[in-house]
PDB file of N, CA and C in Angstrom:
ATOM      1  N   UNK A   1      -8.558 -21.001   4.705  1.00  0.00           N
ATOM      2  CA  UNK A   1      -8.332 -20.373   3.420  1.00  0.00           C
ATOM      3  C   UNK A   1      -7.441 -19.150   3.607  1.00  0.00           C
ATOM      4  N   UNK A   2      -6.495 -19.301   2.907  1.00  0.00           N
ATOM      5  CA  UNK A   2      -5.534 -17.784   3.007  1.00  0.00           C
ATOM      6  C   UNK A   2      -5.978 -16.389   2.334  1.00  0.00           C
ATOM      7  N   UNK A   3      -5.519 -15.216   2.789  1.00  0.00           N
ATOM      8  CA  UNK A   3      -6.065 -14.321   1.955  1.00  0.00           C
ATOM      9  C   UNK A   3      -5.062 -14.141   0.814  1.00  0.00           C
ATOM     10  N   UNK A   4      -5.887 -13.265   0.451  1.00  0.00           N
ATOM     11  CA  UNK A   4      -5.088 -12.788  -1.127  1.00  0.00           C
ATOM     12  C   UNK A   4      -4.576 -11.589  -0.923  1.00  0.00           C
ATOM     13  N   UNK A   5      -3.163 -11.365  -1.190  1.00  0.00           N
ATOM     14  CA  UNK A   5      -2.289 -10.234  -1.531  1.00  0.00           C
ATOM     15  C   UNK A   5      -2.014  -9.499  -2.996  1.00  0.00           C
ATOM     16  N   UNK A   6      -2.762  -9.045  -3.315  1.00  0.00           N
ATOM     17  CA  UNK A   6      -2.369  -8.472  -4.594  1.00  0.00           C
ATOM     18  C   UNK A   6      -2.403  -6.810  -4.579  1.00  0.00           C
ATOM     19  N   UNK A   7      -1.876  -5.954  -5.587  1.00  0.00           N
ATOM     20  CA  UNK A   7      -1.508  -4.754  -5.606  1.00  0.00           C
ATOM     21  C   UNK A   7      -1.711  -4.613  -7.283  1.00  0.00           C
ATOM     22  N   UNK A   8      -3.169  -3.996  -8.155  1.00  0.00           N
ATOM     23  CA  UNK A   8      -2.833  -3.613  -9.285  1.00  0.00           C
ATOM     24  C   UNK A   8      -2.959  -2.107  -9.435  1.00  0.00           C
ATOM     25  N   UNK A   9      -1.968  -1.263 -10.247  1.00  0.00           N
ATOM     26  CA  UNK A   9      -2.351  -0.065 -10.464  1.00  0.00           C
ATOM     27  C   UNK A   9      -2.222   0.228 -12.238  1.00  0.00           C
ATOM     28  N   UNK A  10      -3.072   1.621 -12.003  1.00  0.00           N
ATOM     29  CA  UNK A  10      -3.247   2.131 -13.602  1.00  0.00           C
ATOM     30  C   UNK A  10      -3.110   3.453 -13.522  1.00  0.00           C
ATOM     31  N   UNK A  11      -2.962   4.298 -14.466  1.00  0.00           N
ATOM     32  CA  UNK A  11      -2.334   5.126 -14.531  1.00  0.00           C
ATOM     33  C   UNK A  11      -3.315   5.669 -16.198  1.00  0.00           C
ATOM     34  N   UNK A  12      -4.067   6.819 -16.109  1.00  0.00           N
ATOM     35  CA  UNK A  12      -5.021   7.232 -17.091  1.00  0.00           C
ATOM     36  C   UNK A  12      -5.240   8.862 -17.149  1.00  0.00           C
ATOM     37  N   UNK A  13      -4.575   9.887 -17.884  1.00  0.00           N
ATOM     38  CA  UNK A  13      -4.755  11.245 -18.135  1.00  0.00           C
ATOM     39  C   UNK A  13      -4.671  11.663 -16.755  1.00  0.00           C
ATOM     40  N   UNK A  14      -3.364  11.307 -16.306  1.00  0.00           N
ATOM     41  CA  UNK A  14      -2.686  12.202 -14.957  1.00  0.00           C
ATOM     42  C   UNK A  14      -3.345  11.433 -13.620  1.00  0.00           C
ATOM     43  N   UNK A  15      -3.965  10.619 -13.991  1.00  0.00           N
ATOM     44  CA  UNK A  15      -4.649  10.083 -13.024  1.00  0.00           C
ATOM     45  C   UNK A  15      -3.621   8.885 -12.567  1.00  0.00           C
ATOM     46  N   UNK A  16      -3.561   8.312 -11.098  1.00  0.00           N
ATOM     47  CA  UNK A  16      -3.109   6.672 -10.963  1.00  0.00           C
ATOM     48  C   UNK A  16      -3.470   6.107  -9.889  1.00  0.00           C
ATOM     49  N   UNK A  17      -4.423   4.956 -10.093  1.00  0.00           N
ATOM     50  CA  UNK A  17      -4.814   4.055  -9.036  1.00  0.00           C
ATOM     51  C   UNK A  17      -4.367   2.950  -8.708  1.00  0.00           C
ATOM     52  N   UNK A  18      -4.527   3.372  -7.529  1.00  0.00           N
ATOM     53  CA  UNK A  18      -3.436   1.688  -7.035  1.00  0.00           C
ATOM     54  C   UNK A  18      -4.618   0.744  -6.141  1.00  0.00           C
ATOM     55  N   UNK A  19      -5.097  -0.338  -6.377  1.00  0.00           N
ATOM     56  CA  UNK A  19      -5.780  -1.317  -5.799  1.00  0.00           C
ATOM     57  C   UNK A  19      -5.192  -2.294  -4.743  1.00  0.00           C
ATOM     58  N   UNK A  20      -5.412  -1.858  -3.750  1.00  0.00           N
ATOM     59  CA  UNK A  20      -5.079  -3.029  -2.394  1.00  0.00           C
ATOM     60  C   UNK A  20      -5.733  -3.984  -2.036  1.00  0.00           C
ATOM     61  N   UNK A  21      -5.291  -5.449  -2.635  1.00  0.00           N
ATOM     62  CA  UNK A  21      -6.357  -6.351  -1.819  1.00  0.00           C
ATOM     63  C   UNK A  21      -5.473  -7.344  -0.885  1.00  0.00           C
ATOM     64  N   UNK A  22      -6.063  -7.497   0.417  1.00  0.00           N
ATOM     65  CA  UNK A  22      -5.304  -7.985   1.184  1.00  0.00           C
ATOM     66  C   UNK A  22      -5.146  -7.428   2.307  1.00  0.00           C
ATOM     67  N   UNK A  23      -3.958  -7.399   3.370  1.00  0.00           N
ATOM     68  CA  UNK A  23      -3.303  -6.784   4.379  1.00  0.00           C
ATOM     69  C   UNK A  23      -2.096  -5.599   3.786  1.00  0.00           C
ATOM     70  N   UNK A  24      -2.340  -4.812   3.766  1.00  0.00           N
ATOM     71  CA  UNK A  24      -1.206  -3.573   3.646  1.00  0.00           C
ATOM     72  C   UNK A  24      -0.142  -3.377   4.413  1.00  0.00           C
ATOM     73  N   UNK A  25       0.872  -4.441   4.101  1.00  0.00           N
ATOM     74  CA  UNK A  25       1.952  -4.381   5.280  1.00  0.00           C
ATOM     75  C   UNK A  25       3.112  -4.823   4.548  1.00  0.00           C
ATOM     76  N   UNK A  26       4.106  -5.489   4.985  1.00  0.00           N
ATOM     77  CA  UNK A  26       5.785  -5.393   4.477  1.00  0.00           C
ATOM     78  C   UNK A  26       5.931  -6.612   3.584  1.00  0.00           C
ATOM     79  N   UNK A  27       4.754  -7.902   3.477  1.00  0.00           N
ATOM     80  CA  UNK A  27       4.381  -8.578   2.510  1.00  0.00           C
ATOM     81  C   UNK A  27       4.065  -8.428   1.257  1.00  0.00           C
ATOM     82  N   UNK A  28       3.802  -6.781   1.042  1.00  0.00           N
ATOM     83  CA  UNK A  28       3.133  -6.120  -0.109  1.00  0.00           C
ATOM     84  C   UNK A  28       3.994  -4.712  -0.770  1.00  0.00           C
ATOM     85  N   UNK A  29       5.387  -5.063   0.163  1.00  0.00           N
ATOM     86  CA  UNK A  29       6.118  -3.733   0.045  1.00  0.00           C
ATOM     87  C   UNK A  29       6.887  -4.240  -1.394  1.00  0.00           C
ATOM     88  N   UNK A  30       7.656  -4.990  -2.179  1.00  0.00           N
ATOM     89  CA  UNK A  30       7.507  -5.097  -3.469  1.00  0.00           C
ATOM     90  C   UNK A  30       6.828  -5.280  -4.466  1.00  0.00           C
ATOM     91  N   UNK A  31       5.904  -5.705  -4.253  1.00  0.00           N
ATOM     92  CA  UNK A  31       5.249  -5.589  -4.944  1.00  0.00           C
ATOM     93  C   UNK A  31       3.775  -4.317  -5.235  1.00  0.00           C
ATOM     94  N   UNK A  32       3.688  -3.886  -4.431  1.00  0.00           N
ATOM     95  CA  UNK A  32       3.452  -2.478  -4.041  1.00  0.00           C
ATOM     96  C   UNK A  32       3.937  -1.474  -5.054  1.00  0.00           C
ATOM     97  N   UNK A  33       4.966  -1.883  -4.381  1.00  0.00           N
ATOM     98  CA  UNK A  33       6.046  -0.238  -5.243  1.00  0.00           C
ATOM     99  C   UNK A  33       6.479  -0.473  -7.000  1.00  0.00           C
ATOM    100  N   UNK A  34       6.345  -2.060  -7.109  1.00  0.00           N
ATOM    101  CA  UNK A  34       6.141  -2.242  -8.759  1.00  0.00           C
ATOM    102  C   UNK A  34       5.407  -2.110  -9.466  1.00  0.00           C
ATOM    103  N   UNK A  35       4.276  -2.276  -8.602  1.00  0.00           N
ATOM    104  CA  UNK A  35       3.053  -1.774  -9.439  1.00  0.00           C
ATOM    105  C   UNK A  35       3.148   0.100  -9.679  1.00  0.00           C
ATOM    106  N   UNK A  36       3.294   0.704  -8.998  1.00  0.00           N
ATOM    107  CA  UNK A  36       2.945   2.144  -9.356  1.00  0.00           C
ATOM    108  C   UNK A  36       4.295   2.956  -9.888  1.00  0.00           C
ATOM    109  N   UNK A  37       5.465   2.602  -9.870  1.00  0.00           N
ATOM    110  CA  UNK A  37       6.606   2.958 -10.213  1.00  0.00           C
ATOM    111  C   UNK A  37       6.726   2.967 -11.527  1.00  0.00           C
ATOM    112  N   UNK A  38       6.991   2.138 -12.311  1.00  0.00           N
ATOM    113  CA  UNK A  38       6.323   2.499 -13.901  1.00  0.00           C
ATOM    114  C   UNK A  38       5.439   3.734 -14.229  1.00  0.00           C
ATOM    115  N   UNK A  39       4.204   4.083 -13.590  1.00  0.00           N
ATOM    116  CA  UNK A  39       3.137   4.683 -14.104  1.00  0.00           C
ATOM    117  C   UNK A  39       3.619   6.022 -13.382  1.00  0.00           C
ATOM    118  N   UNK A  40       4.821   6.383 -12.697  1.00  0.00           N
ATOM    119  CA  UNK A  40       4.554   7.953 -11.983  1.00  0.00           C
ATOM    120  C   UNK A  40       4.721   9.281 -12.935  1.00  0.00           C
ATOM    121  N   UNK A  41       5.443   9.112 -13.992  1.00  0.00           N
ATOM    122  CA  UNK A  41       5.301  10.190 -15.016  1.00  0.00           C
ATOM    123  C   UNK A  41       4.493  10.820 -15.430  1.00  0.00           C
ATOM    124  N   UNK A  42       3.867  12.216 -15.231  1.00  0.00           N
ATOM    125  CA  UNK A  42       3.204  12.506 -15.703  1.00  0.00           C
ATOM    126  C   UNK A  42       2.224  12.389 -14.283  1.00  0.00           C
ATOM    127  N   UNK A  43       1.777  12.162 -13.229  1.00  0.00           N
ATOM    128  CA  UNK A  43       0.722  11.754 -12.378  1.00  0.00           C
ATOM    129  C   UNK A  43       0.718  13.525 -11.404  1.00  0.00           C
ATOM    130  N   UNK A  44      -1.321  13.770 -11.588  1.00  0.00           N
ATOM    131  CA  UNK A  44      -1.334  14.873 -10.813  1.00  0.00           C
ATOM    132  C   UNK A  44      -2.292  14.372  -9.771  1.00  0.00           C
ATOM    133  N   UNK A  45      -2.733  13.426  -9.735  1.00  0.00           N
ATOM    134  CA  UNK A  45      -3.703  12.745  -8.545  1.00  0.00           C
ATOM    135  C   UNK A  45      -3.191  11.033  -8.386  1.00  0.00           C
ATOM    136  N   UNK A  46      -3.224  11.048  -7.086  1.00  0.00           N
ATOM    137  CA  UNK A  46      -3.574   9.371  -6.808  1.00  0.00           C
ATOM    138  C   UNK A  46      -4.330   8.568  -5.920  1.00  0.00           C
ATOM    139  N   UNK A  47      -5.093   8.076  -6.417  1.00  0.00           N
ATOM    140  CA  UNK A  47      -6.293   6.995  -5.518  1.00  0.00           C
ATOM    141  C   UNK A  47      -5.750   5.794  -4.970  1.00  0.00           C
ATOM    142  N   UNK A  48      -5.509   5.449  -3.899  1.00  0.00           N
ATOM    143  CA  UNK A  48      -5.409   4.534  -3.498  1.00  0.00           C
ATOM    144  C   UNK A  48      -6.570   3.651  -2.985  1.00  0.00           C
ATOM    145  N   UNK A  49      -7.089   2.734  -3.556  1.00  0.00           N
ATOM    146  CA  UNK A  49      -8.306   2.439  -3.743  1.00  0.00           C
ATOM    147  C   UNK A  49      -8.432   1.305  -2.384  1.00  0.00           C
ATOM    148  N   UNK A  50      -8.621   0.990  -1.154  1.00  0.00           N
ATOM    149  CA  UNK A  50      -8.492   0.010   0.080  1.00  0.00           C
ATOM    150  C   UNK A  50      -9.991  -0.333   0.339  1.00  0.00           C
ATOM    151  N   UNK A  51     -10.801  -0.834  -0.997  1.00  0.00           N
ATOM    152  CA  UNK A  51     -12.241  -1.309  -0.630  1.00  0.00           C
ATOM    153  C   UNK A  51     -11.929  -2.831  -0.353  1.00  0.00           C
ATOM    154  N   UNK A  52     -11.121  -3.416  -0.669  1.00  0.00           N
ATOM    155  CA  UNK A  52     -10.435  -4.847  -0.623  1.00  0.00           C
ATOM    156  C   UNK A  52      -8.936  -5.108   0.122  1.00  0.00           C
ATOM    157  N   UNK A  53      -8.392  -3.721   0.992  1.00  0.00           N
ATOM    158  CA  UNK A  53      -8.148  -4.210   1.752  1.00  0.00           C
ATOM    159  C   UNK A  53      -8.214  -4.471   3.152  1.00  0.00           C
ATOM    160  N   UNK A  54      -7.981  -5.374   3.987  1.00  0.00           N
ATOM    161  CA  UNK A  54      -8.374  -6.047   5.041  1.00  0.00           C
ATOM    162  C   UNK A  54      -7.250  -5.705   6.451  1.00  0.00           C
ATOM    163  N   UNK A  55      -6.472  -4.615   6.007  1.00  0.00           N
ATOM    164  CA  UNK A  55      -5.453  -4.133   7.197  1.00  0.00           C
ATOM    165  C   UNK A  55      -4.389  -3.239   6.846  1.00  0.00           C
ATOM    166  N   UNK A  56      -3.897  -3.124   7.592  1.00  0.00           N
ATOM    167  CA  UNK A  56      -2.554  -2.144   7.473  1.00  0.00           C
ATOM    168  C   UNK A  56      -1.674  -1.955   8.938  1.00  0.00           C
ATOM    169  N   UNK A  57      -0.790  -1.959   8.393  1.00  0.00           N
ATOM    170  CA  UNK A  57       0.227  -1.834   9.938  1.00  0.00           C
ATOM    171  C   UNK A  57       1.350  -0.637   8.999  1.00  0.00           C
ATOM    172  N   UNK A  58       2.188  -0.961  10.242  1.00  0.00           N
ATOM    173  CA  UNK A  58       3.487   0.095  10.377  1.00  0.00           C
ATOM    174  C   UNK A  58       3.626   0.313   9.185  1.00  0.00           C
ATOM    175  N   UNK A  59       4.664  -0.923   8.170  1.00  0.00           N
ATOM    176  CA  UNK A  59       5.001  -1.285   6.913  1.00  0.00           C
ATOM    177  C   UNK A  59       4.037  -0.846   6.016  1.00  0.00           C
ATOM    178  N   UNK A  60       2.939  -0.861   6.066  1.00  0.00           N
ATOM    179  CA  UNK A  60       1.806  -0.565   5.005  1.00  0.00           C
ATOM    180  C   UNK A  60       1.733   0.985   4.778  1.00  0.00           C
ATOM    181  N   UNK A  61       1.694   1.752   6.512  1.00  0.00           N
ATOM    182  CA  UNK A  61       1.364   3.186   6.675  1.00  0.00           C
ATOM    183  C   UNK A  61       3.099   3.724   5.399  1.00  0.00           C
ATOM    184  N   UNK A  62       4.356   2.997   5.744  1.00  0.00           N
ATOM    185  CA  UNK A  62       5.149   3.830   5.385  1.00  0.00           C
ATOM    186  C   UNK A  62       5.306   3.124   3.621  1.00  0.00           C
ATOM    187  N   UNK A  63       5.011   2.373   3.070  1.00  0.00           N
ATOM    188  CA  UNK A  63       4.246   2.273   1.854  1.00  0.00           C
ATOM    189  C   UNK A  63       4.026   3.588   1.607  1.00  0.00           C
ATOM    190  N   UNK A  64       2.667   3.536   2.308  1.00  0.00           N
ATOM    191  CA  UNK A  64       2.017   4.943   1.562  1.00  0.00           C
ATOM    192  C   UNK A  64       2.953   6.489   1.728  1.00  0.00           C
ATOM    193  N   UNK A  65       3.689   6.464   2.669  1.00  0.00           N
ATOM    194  CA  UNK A  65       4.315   7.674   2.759  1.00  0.00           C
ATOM    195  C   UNK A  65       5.668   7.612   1.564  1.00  0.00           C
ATOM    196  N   UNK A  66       6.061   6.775   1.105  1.00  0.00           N
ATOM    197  CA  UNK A  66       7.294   6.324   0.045  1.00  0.00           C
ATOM    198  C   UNK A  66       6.110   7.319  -1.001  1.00  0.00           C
ATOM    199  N   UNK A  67       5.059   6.140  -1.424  1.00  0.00           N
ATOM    200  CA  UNK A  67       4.397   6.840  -2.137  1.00  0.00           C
ATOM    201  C   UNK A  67       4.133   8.275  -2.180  1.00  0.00           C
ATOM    202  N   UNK A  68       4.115   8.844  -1.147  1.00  0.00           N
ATOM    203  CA  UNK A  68       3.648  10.228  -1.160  1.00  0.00           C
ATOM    204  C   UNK A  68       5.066  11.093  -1.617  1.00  0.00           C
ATOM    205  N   UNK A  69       6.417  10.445  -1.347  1.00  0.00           N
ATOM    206  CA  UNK A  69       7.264  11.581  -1.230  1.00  0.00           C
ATOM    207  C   UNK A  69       7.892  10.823  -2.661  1.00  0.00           C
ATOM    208  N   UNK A  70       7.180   9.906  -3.053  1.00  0.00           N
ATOM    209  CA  UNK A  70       7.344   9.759  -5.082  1.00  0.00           C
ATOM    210  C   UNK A  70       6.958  10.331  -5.939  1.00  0.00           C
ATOM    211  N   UNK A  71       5.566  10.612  -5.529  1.00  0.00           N
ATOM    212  CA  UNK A  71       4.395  11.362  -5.971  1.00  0.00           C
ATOM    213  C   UNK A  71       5.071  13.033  -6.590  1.00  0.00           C
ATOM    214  N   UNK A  72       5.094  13.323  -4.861  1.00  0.00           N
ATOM    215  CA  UNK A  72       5.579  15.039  -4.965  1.00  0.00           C
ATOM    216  C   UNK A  72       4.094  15.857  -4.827  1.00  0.00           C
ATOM    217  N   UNK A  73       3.294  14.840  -4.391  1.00  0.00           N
ATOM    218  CA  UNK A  73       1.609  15.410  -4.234  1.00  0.00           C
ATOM    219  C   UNK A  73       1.251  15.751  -3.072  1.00  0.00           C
ATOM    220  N   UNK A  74       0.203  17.125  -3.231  1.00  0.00           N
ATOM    221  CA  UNK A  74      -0.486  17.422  -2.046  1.00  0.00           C
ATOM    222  C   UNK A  74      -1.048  16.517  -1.142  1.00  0.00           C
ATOM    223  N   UNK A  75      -1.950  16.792  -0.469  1.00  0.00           N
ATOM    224  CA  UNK A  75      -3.213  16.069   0.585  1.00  0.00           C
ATOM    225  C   UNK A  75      -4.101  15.786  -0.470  1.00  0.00           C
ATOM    226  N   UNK A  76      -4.763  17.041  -0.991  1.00  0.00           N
ATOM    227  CA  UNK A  76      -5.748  17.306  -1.929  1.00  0.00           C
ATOM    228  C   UNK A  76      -5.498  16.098  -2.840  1.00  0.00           C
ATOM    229  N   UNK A  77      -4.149  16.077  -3.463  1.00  0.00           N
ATOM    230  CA  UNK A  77      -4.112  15.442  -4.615  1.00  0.00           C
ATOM    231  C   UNK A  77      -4.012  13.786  -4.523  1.00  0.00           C
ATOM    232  N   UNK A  78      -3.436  13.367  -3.151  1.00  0.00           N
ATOM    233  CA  UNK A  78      -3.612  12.007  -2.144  1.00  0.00           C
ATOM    234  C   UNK A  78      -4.235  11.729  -1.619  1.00  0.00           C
ATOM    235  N   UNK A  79      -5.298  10.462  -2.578  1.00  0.00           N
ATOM    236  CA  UNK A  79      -6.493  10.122  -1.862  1.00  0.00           C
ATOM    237  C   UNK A  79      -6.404   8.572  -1.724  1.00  0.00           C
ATOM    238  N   UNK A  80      -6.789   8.333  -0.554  1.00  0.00           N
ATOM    239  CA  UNK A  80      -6.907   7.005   0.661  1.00  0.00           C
ATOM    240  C   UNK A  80      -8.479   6.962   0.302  1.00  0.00           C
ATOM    241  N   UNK A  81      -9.009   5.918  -0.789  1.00  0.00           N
ATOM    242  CA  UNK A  81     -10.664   5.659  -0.592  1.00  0.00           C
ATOM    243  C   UNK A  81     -11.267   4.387  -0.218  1.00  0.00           C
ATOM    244  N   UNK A  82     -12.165   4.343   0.132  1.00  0.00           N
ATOM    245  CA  UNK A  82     -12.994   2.854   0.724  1.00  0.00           C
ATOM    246  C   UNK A  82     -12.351   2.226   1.983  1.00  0.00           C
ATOM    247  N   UNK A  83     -11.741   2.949   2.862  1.00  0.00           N
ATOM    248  CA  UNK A  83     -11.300   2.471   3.945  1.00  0.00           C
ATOM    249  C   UNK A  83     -12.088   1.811   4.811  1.00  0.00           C
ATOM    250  N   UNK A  84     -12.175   0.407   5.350  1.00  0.00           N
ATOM    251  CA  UNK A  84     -12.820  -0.304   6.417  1.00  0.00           C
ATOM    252  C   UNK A  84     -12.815   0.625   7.461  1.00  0.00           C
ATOM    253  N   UNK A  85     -13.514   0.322   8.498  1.00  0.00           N
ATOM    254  CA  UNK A  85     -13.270   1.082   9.703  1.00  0.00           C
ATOM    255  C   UNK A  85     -11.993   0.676  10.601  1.00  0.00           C
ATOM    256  N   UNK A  86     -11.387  -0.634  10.424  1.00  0.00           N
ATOM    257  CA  UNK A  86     -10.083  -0.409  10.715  1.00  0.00           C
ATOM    258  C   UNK A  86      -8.586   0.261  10.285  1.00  0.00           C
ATOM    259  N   UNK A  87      -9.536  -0.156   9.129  1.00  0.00           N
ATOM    260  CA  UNK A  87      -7.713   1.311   8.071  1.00  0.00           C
ATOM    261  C   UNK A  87      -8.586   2.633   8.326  1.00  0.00           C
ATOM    262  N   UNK A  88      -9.095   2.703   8.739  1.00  0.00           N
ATOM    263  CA  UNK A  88      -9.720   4.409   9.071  1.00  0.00           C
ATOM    264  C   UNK A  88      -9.206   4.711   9.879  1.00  0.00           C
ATOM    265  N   UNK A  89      -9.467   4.097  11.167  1.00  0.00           N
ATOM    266  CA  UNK A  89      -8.730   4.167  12.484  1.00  0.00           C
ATOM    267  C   UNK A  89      -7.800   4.271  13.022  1.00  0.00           C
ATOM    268  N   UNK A  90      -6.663   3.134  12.142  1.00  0.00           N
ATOM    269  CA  UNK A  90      -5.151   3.603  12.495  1.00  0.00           C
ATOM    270  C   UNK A  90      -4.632   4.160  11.696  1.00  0.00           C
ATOM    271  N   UNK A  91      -5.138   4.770  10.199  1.00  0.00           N
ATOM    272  CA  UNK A  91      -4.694   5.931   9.507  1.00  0.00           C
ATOM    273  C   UNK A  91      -4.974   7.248  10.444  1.00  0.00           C
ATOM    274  N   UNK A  92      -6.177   7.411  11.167  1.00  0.00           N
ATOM    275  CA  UNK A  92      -6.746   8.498  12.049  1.00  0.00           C
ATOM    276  C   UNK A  92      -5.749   8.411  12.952  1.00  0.00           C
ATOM    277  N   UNK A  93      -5.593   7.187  13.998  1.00  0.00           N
ATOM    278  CA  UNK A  93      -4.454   7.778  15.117  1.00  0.00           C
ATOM    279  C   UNK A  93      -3.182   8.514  14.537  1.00  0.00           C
ATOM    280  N   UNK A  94      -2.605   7.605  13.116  1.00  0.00           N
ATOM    281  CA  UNK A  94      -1.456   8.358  12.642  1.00  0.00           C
ATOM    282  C   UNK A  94      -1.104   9.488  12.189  1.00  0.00           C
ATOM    283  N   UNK A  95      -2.398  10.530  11.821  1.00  0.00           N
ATOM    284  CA  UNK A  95      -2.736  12.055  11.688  1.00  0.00           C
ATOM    285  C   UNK A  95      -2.556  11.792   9.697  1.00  0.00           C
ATOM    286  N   UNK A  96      -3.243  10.464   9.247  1.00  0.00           N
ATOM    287  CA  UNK A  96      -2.629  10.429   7.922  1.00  0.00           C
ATOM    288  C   UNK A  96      -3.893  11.215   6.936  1.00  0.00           C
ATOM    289  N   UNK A  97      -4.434  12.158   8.300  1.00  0.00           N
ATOM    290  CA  UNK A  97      -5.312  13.219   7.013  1.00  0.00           C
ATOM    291  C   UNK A  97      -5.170  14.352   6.921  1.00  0.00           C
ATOM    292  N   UNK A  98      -3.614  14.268   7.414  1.00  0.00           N
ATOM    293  CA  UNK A  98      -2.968  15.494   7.168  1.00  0.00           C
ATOM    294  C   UNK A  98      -2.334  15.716   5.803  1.00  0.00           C
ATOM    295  N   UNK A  99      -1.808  14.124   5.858  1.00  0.00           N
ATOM    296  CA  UNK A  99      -1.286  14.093   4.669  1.00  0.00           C
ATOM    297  C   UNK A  99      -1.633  13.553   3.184  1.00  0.00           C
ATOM    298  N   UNK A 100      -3.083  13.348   3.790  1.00  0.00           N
ATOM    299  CA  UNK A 100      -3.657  12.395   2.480  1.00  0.00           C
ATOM    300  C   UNK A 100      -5.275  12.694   3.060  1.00  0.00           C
ATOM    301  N   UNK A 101      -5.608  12.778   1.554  1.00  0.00           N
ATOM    302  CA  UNK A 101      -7.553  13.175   1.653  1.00  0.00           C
ATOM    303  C   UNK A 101      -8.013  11.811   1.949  1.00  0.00           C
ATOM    304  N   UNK A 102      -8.703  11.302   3.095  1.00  0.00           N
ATOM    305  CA  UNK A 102      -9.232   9.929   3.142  1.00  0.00           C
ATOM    306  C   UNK A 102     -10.760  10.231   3.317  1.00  0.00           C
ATOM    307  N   UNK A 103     -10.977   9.368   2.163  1.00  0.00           N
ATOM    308  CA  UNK A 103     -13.006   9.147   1.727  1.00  0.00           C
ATOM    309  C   UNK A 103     -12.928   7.555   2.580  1.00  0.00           C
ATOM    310  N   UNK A 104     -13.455   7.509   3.673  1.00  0.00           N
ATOM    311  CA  UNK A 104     -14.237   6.019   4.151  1.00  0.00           C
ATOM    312  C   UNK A 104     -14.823   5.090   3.080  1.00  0.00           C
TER     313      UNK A 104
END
């Protein structure tokens, strides 16, 4: 059975969440960036919500950094939540809680 790749986000009173289900990698890099590109106007926080997803590599980590330098947002205001213990891990080797608040 294959997994599922999908990317939905929303965007609600400055708020915008982006939902990862799948592997977070260069398979997900258009469609990724279509989902939250529409909704950046106006955005003072963003959740990136990874309770559904199942990985991340190189491509995925710099995803999120596109995102961050779209944004124009703090750490504080960049949040990485529901991370498996493997997107914990190689977000941790990459120092990505420097640049982003990550809730496990």
């Amino acid at each position: 059975m294959r997994e599922q790749h999908t990317v939905l986000a929303t965007a609600d009173k400055g708020v915008l969440r982006i939902r990862v289900c799948g592997k977070l990698g260069l398979n997900l890099h258009s469609e990724f960036r279509r989902a939250y590109q529409p909704l950046l106007r106006g955005v003072e926080r963003c959740e990136v919500d990874m309770a559904n997803c199942s990985g991340i590599d190189s491509s995925g980590m710099a995803l999120l950094l596109i995102l961050r330098d779209q944004t124009k947002l703090d750490a504080e205001q960049l949040i990485i939540s529901h991370c498996n213990e493997d997107v914990d891990r190689v977000l941790g080797y990459a120092n990505f809680n420097k640049l982003f608040t990550i809730i496990p």
